[in-house]
N, C-alpha and C. Protein backbone atom coordinates (compact mmCIF):
# COMPACT_ATOMS: atom_id res chain seq x y z
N UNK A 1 -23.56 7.88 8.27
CA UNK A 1 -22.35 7.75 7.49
C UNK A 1 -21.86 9.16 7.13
N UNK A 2 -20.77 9.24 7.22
CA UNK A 2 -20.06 10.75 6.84
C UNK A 2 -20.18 11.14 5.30
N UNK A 3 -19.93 11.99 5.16
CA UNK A 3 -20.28 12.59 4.13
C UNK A 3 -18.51 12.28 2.90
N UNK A 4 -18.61 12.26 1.86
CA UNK A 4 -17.50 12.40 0.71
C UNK A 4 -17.08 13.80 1.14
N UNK A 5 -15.36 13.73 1.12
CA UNK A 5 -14.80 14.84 0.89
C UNK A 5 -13.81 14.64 -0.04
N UNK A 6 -13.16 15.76 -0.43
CA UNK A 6 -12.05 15.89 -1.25
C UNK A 6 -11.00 15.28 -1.12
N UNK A 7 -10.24 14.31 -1.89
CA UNK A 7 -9.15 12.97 -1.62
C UNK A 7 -7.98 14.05 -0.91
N UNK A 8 -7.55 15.06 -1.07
CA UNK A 8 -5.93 15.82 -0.62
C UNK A 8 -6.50 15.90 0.61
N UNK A 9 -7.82 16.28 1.30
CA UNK A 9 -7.97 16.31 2.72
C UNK A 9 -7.95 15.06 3.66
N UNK A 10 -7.22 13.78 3.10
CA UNK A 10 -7.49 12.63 3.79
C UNK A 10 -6.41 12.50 4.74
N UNK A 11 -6.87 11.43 5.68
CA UNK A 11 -5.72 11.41 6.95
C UNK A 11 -4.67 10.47 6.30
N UNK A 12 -3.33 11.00 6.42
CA UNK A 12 -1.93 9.93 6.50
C UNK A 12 -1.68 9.51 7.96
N UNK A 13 -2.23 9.45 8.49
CA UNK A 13 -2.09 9.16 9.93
C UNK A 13 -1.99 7.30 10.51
N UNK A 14 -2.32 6.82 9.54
CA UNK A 14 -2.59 5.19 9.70
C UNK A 14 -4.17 5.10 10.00
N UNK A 15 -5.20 6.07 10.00
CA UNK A 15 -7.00 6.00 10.01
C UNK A 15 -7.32 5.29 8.87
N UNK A 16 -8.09 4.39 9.37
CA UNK A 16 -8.64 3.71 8.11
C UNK A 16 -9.86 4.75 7.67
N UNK A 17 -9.72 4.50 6.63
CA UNK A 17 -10.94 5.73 5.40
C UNK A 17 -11.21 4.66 4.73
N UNK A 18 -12.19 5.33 3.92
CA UNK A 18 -12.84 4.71 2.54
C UNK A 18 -12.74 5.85 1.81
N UNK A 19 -12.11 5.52 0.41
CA UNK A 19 -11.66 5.77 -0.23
C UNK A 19 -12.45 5.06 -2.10
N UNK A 20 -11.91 6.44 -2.92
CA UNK A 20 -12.93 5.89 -4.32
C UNK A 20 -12.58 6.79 -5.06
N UNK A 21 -12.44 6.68 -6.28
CA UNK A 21 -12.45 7.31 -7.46
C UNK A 21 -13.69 7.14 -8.33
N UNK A 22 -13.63 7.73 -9.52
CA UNK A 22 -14.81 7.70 -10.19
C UNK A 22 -15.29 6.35 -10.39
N UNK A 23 -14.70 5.59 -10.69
CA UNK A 23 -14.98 4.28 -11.38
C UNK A 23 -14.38 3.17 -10.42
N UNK A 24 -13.80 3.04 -9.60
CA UNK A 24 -13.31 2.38 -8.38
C UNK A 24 -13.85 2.63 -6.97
N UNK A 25 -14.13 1.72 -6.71
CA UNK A 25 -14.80 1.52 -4.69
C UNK A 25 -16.14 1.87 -4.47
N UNK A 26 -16.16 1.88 -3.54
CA UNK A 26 -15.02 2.25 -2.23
C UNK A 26 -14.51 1.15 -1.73
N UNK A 27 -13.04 1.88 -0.86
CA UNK A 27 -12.62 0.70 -0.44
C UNK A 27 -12.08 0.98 1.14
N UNK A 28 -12.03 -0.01 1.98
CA UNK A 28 -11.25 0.67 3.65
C UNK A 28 -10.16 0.74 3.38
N UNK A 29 -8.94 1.79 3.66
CA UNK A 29 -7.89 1.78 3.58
C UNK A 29 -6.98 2.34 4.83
N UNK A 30 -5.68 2.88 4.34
CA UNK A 30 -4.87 3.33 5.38
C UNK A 30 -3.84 3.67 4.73
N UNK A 31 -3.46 4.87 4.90
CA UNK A 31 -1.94 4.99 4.11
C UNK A 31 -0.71 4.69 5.48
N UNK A 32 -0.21 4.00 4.52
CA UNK A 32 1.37 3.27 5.28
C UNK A 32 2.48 4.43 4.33
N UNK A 33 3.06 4.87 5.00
CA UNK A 33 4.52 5.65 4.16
C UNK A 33 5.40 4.68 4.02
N UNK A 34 5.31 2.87 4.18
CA UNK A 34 6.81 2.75 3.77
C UNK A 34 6.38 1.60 3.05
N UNK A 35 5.01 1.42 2.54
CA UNK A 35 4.65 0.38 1.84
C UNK A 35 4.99 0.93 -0.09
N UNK A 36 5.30 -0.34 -0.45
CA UNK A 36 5.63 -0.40 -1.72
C UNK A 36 5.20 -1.34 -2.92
N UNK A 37 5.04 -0.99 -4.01
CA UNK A 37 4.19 -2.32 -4.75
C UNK A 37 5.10 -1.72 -6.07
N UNK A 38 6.35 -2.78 -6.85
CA UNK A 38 6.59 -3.13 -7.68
C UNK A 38 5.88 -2.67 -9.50
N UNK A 39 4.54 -3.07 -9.11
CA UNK A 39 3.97 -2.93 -10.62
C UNK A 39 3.81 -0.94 -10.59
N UNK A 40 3.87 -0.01 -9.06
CA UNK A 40 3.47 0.73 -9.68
C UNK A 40 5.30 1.84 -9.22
N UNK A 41 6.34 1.43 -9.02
CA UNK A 41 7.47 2.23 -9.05
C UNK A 41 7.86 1.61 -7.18
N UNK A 42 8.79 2.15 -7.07
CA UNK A 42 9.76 1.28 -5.90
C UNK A 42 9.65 2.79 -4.40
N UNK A 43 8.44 4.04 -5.38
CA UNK A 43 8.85 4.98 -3.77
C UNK A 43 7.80 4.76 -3.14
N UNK A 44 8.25 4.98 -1.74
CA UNK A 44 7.56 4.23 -0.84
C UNK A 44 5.98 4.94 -0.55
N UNK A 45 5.28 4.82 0.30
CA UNK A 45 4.10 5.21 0.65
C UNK A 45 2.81 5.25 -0.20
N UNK A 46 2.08 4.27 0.14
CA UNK A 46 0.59 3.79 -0.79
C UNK A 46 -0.58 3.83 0.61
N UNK A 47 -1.29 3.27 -0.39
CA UNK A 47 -3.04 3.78 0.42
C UNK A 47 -2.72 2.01 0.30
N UNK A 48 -3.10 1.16 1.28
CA UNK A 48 -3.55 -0.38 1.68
C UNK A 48 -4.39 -0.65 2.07
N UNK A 49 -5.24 -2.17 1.39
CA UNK A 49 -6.49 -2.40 2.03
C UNK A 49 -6.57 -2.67 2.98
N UNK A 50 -7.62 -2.61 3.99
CA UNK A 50 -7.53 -2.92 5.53
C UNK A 50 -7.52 -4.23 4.99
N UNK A 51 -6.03 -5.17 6.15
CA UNK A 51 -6.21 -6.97 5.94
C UNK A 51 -4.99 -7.02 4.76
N UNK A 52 -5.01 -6.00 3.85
CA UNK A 52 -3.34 -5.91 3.01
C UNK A 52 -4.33 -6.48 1.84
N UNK A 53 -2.96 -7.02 1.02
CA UNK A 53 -3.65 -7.47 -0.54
C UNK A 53 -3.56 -6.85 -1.78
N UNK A 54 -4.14 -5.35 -1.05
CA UNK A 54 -4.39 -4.80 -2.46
C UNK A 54 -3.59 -3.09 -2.14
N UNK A 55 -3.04 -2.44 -3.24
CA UNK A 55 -2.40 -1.07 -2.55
C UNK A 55 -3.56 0.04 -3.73
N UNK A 56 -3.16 1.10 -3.83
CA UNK A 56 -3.69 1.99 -4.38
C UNK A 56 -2.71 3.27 -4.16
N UNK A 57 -1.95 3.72 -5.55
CA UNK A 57 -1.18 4.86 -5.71
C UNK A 57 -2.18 6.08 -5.93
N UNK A 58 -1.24 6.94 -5.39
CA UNK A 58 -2.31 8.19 -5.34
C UNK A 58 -1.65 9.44 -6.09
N UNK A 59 -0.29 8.58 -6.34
CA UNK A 59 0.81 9.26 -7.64
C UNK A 59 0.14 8.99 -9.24
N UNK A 60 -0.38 8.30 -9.11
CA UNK A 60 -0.91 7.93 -10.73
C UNK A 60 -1.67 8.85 -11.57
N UNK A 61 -1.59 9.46 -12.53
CA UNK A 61 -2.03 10.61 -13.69
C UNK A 61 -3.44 9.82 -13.52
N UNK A 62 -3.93 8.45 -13.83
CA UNK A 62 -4.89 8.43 -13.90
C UNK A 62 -5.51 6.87 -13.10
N UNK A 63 -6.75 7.39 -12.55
CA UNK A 63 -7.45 6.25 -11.42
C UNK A 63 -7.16 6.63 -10.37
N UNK A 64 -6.64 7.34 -9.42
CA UNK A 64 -6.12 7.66 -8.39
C UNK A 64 -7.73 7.93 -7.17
N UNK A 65 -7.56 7.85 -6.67
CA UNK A 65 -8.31 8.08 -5.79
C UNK A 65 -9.05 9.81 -5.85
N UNK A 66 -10.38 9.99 -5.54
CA UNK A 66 -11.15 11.31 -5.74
C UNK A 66 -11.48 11.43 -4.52
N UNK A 67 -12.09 10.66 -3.58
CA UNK A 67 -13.10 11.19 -2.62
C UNK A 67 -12.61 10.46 -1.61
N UNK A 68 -13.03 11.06 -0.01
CA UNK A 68 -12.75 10.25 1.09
C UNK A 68 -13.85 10.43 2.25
N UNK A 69 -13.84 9.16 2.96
CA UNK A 69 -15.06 9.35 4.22
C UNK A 69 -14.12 8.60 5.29
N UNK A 70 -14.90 8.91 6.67
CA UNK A 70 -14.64 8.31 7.67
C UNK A 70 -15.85 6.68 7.11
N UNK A 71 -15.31 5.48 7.80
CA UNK A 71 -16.78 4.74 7.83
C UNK A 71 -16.88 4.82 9.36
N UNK A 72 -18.14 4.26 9.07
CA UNK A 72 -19.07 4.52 10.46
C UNK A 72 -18.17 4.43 11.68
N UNK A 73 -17.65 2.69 11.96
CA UNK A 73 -16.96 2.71 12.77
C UNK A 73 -15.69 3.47 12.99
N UNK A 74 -15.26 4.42 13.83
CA UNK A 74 -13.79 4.93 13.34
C UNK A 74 -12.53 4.27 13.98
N UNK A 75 -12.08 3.61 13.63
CA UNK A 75 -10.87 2.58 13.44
C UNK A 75 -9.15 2.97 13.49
N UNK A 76 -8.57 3.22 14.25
CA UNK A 76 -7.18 3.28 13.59
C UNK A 76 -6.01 1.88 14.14
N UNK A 77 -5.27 2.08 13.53
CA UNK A 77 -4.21 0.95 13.52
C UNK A 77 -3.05 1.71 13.85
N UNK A 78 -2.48 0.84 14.66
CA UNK A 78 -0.81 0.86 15.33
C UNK A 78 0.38 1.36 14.32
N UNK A 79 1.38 1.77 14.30
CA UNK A 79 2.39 2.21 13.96
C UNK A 79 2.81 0.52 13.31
N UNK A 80 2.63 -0.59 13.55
CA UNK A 80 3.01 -2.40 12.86
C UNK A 80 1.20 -1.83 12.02
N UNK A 81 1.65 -2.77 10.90
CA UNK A 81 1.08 -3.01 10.03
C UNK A 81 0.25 -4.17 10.04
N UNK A 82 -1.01 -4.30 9.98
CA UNK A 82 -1.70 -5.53 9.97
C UNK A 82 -1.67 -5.52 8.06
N UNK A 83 -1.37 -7.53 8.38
CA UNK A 83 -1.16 -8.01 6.76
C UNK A 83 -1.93 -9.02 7.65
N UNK A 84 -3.39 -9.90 7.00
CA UNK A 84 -3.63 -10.36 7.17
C UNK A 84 -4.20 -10.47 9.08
N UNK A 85 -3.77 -11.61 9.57
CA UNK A 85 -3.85 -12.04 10.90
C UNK A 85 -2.36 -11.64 11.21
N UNK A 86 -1.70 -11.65 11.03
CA UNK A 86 0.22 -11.22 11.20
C UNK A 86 0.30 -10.09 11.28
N UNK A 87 0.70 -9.35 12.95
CA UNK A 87 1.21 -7.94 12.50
C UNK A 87 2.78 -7.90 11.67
N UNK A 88 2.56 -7.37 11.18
CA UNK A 88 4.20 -7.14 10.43
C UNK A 88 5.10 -5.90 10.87
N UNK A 89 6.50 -5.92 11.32
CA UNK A 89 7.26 -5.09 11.97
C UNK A 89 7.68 -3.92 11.27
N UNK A 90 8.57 -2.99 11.38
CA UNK A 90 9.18 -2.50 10.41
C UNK A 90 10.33 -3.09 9.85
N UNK A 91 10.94 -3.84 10.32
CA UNK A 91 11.85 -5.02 10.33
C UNK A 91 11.34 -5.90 9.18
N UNK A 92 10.06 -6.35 9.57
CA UNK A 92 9.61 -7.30 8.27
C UNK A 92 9.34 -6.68 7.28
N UNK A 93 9.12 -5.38 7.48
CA UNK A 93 8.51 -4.98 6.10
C UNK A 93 9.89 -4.37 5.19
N UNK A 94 10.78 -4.40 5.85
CA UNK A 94 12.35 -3.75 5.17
C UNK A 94 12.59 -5.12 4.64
N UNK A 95 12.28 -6.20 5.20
CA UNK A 95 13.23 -7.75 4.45
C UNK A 95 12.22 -7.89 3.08
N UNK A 96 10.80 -7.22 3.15
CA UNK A 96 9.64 -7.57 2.83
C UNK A 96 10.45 -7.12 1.37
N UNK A 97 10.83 -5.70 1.50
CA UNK A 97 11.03 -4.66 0.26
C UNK A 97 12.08 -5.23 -0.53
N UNK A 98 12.82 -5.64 0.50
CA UNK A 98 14.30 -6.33 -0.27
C UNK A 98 14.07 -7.39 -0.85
N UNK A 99 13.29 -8.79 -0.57
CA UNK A 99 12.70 -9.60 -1.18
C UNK A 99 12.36 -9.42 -3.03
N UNK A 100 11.36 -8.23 -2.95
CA UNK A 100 10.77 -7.67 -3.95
C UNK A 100 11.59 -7.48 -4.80
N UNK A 101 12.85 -6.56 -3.91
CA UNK A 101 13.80 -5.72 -5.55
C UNK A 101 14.84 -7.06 -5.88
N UNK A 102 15.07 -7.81 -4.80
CA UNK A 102 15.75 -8.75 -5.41
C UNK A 102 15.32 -9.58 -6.83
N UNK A 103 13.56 -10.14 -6.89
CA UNK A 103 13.09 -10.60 -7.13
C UNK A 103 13.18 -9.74 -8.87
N UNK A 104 12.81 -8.64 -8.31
CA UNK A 104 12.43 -7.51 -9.71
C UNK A 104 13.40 -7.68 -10.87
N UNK A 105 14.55 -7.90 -10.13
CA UNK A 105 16.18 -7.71 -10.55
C UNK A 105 16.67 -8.81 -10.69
N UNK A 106 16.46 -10.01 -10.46
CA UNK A 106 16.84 -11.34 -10.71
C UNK A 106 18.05 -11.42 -11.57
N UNK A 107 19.18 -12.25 -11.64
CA UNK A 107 20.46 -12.19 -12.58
C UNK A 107 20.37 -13.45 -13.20
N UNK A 108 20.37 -13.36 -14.33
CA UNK A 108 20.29 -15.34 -14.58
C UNK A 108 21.33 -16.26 -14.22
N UNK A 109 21.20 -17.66 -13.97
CA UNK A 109 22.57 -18.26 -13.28
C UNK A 109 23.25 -18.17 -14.31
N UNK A 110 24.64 -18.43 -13.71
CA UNK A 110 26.03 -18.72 -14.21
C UNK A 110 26.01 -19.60 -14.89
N UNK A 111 26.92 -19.59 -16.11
CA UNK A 111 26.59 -20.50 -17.17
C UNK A 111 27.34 -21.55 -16.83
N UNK A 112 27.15 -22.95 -17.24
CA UNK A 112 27.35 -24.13 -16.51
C UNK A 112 29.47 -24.08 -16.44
N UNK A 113 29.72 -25.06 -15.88
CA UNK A 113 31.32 -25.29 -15.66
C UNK A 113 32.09 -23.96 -14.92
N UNK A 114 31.62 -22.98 -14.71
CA UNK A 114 31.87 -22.03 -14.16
C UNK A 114 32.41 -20.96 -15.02
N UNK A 115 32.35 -21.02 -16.09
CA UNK A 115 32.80 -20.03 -17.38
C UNK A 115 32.01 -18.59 -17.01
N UNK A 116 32.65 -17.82 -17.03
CA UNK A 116 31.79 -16.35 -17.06
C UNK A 116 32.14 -15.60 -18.07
């Protein structure tokens, strides 16, 4: 097994790593540049679990990721995104984002009889 290195030396390349902070992981990951998660701000590019699910900001003051390894097997993934069994396009993942902010942003309906 490879050895821990310093989290700023990790690959953005789509390589899955394992990844950990003091008190978190490890976990397999991959940084995607156009993935996005709501609870932690709308700019794009997070660390994802291999299989999706879970993201990990590496913008965050605190919990962020410390250390990185290759795991044993060395693994990389395609330019499509594996979510699950589904590769996902860049296509899906743009309807994916829009979904989200729609959702974030919701307007309440129109008040009944059509009065505005």
């Amino acid at each position: 097994m490879a050895e821990w290195q310093p989290f700023r030396t990790a690959p953005r390349d789509g390589t899955i790593v394992e990844l950990r902070s003091d008190d978190e992981g490890p976990f397999e990951m991959y940084w995607d540049p156009s993935a996005v998660n709501p609870l932690v701000g709308m700019e794009p590019g997070l660390w994802v679990l291999r299989g999706g699910g879970m993201t990990w900001c590496d913008r965050a003051p605190r919990g962020a990721p410390t250390e990185w390894r290759r795991p044993s097997a060395r693994t990389y993934i395609s330019k499509n995104v594996y979510y699950g069994k589904r590769v996902m396009t860049d296509a899906d993942k743009a309807e994916h984002r829009k979904r989200l902010k729609r959702a974030r942003f919701k307007l309440p309906p129109p008040p009944a009889g059509g009065d505005r």
